[in-house]
N, C-alpha and C. Protein backbone atom coordinates (compact mmCIF):
# COMPACT_ATOMS: atom_id res chain seq x y z
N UNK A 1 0.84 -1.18 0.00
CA UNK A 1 0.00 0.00 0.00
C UNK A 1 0.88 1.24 0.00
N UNK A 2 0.14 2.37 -0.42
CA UNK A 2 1.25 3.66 -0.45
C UNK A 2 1.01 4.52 0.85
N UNK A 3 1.66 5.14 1.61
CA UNK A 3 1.93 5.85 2.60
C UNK A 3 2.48 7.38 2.21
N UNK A 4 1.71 8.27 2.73
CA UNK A 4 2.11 9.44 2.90
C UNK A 4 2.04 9.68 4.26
N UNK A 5 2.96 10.90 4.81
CA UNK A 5 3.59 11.35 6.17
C UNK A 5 3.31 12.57 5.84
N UNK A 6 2.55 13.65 6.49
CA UNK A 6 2.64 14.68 6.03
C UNK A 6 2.27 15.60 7.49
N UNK A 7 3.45 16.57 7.72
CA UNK A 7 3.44 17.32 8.83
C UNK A 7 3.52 18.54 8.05
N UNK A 8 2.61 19.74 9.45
CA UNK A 8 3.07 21.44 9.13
C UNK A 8 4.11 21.70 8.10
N UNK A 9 4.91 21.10 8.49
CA UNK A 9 6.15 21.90 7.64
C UNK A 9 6.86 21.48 6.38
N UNK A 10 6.38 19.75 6.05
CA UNK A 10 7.05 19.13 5.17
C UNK A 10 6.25 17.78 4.75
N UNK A 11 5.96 17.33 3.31
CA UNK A 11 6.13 15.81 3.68
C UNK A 11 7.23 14.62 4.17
N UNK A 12 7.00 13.97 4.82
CA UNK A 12 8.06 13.14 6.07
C UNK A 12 8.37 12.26 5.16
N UNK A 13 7.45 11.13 4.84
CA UNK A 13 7.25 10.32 4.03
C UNK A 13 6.43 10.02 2.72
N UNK A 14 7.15 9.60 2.21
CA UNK A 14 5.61 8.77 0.74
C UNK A 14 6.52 7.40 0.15
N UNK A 15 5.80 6.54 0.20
CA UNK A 15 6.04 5.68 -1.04
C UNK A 15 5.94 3.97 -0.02
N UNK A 16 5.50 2.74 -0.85
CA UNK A 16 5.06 1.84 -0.33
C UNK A 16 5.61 0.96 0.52
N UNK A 17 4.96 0.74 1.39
CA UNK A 17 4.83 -0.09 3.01
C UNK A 17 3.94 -1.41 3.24
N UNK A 18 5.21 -2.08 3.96
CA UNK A 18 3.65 -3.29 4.02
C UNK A 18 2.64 -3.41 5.15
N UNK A 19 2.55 -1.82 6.44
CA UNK A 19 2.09 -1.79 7.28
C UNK A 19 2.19 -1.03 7.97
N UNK A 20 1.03 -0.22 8.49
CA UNK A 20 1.32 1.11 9.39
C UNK A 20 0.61 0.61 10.96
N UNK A 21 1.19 0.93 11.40
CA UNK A 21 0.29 0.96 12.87
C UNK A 21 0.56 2.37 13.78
N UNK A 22 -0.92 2.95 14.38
CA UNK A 22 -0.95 4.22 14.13
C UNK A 22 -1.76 4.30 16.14
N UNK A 23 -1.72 5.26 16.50
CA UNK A 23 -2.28 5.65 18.04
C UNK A 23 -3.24 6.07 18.08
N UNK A 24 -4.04 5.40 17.57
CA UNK A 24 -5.85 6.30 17.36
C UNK A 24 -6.00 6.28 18.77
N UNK A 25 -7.22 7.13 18.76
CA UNK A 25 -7.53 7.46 20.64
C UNK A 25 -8.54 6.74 21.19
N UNK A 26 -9.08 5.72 20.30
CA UNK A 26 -9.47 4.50 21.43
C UNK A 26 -8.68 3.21 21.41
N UNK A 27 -7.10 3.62 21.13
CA UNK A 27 -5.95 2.25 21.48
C UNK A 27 -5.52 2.47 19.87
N UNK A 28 -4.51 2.06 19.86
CA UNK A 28 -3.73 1.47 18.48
C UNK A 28 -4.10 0.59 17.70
N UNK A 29 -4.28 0.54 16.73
CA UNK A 29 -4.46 -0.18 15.31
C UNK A 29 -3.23 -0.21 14.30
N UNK A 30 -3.67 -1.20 13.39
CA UNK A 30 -2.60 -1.37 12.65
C UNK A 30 -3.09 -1.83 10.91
N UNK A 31 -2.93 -1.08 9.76
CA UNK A 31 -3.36 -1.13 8.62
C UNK A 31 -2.63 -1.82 7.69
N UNK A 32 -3.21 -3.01 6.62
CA UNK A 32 -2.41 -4.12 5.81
C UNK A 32 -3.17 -3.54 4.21
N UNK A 33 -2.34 -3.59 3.78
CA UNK A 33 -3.18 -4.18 2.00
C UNK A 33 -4.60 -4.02 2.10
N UNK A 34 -5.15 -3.36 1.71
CA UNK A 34 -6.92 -4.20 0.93
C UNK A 34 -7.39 -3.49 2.48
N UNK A 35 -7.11 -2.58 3.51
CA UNK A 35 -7.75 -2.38 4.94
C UNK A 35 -8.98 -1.45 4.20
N UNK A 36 -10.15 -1.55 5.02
CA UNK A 36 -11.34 -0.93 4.84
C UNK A 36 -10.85 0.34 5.26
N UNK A 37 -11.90 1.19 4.29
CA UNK A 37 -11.35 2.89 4.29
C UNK A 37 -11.89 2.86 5.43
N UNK A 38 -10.96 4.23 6.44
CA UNK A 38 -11.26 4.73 7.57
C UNK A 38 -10.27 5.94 7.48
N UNK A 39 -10.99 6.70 8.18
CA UNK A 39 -10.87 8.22 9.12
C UNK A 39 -10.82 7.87 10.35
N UNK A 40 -9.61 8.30 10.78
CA UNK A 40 -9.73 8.47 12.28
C UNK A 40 -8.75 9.55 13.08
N UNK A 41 -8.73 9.80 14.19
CA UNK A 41 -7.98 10.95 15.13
C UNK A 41 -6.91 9.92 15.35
N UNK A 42 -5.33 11.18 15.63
CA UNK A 42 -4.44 10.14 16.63
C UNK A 42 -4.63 10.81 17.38
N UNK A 43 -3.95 9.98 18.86
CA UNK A 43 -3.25 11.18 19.89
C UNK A 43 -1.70 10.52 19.46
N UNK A 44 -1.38 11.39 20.84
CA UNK A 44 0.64 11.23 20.82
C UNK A 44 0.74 9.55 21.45
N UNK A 45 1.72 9.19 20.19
CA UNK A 45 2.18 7.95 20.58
C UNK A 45 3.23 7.99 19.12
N UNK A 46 3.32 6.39 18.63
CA UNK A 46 4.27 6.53 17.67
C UNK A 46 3.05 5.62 16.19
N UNK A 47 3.78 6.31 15.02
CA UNK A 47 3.20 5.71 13.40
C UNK A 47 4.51 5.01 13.57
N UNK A 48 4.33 3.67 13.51
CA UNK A 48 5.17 2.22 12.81
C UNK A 48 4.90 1.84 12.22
N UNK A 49 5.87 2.25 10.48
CA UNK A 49 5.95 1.59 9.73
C UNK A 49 6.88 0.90 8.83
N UNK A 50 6.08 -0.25 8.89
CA UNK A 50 7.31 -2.13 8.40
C UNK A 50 6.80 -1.91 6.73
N UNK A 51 8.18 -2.06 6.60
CA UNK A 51 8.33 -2.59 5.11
C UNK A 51 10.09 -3.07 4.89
N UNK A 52 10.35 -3.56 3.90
CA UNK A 52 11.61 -4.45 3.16
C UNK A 52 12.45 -3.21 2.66
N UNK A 53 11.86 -2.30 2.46
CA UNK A 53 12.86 -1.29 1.41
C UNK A 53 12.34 -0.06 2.11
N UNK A 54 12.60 0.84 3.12
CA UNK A 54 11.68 2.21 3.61
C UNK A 54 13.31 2.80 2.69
N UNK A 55 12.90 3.99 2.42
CA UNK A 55 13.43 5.16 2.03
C UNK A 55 13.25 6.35 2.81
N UNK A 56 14.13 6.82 3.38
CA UNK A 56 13.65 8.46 4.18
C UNK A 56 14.67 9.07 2.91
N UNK A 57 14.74 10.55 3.15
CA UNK A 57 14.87 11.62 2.91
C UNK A 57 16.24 11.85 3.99
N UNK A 58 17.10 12.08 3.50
CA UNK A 58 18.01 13.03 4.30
C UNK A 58 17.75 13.78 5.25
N UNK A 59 16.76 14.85 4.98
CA UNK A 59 16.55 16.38 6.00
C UNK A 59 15.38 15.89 6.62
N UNK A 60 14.95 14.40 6.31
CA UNK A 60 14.05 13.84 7.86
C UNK A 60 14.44 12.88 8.51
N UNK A 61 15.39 12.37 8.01
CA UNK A 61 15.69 11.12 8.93
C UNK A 61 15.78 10.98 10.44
N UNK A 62 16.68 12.44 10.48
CA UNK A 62 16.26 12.48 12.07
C UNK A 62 14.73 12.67 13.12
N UNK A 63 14.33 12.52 12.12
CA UNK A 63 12.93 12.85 12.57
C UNK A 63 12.57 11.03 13.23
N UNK A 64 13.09 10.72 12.62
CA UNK A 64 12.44 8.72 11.98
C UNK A 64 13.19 7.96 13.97
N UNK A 65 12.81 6.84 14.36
CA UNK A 65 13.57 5.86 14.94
C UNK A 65 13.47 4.59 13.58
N UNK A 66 15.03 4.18 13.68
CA UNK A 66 14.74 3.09 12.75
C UNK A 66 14.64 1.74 13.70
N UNK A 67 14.05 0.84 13.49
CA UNK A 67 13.69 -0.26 13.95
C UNK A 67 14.36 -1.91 12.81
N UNK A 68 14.11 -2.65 13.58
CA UNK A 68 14.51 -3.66 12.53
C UNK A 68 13.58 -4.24 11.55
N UNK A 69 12.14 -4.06 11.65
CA UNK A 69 11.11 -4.15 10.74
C UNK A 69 10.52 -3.19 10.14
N UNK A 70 11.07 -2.00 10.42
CA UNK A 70 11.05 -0.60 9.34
C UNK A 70 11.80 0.97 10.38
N UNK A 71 10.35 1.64 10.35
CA UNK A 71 10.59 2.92 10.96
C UNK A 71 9.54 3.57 12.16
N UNK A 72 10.21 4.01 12.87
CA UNK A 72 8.84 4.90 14.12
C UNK A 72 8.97 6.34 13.97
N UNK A 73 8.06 7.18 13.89
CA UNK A 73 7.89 8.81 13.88
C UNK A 73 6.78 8.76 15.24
N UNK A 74 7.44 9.68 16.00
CA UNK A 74 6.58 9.97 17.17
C UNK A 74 6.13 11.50 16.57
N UNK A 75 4.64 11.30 17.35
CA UNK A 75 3.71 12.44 16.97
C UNK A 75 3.24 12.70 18.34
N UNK A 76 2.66 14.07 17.89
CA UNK A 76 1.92 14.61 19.20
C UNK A 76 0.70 14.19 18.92
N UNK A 77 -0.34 14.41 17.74
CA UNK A 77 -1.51 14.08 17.36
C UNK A 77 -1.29 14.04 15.87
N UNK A 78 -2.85 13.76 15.24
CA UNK A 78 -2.67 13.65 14.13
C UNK A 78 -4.04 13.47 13.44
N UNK A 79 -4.56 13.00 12.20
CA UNK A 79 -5.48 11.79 11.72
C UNK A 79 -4.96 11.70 10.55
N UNK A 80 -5.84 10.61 10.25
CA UNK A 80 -5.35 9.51 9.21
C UNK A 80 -6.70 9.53 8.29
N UNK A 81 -6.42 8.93 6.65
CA UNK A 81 -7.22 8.86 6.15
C UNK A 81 -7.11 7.28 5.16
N UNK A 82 -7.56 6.35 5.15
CA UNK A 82 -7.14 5.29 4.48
C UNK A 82 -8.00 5.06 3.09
N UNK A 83 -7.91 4.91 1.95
CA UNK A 83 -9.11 4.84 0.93
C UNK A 83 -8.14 4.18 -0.27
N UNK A 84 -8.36 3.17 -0.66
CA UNK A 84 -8.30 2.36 -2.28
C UNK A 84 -6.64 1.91 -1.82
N UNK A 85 -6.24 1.68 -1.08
CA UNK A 85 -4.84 1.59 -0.56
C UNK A 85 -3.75 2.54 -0.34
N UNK A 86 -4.46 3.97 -0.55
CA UNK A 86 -3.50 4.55 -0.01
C UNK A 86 -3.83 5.42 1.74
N UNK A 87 -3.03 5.71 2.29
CA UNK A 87 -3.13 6.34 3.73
C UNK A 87 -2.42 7.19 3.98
N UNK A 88 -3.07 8.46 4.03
CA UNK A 88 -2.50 9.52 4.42
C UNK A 88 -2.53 10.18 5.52
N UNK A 89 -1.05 10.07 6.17
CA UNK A 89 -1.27 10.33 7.99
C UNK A 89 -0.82 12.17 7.50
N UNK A 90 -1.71 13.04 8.56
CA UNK A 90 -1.56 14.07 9.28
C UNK A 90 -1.01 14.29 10.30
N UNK A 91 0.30 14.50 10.46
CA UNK A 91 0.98 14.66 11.82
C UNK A 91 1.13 15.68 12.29
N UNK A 92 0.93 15.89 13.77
CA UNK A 92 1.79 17.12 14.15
C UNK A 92 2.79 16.69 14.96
């Protein structure tokens, strides 16, 4: 699925993932391939996302924790929008 990251000041991320898991505010979830469209709020916690090949950007990396099954971006809040496979997180 394709992933966009998109904060105030920059896009963070874009390009495909095999999984986001995100801090919605009634507990954490986690989005695969083919997930039913949804809207939802974050609060502050962390977007983890696993994939085989992540790509950052230079002038965000520091933004990123890398992990051994992809990447973590901690947010203060956020929402998300999921539709036809792609998901576009709103961060702040």
């Amino acid at each position: 699925m394709y992933l966009e990251i998109v904060s105030p000041e920059a896009t963070l991320f874009s390009g495909e993932v095999d999984s986001v898991a995100v801090p919605g505010v009634n507990g954490e979830f986690e989005m695969l391939k083919d997930h039913a469209p949804i809207v939802s709020i974050l609060k502050e916690g962390h977007v983890k996302v696993a994939g085989s090949n992540i790509q950052l950007e230079e002038e965000v990396e520091d933004k990123f924790t890398k992990s051994d099954r992809g990447v973590w971006l901690a947010i203060n809040s956020g929402t998300i929008e999921m539709k036809d496979n792609k998901l576009i997180v709103l961060a702040d």
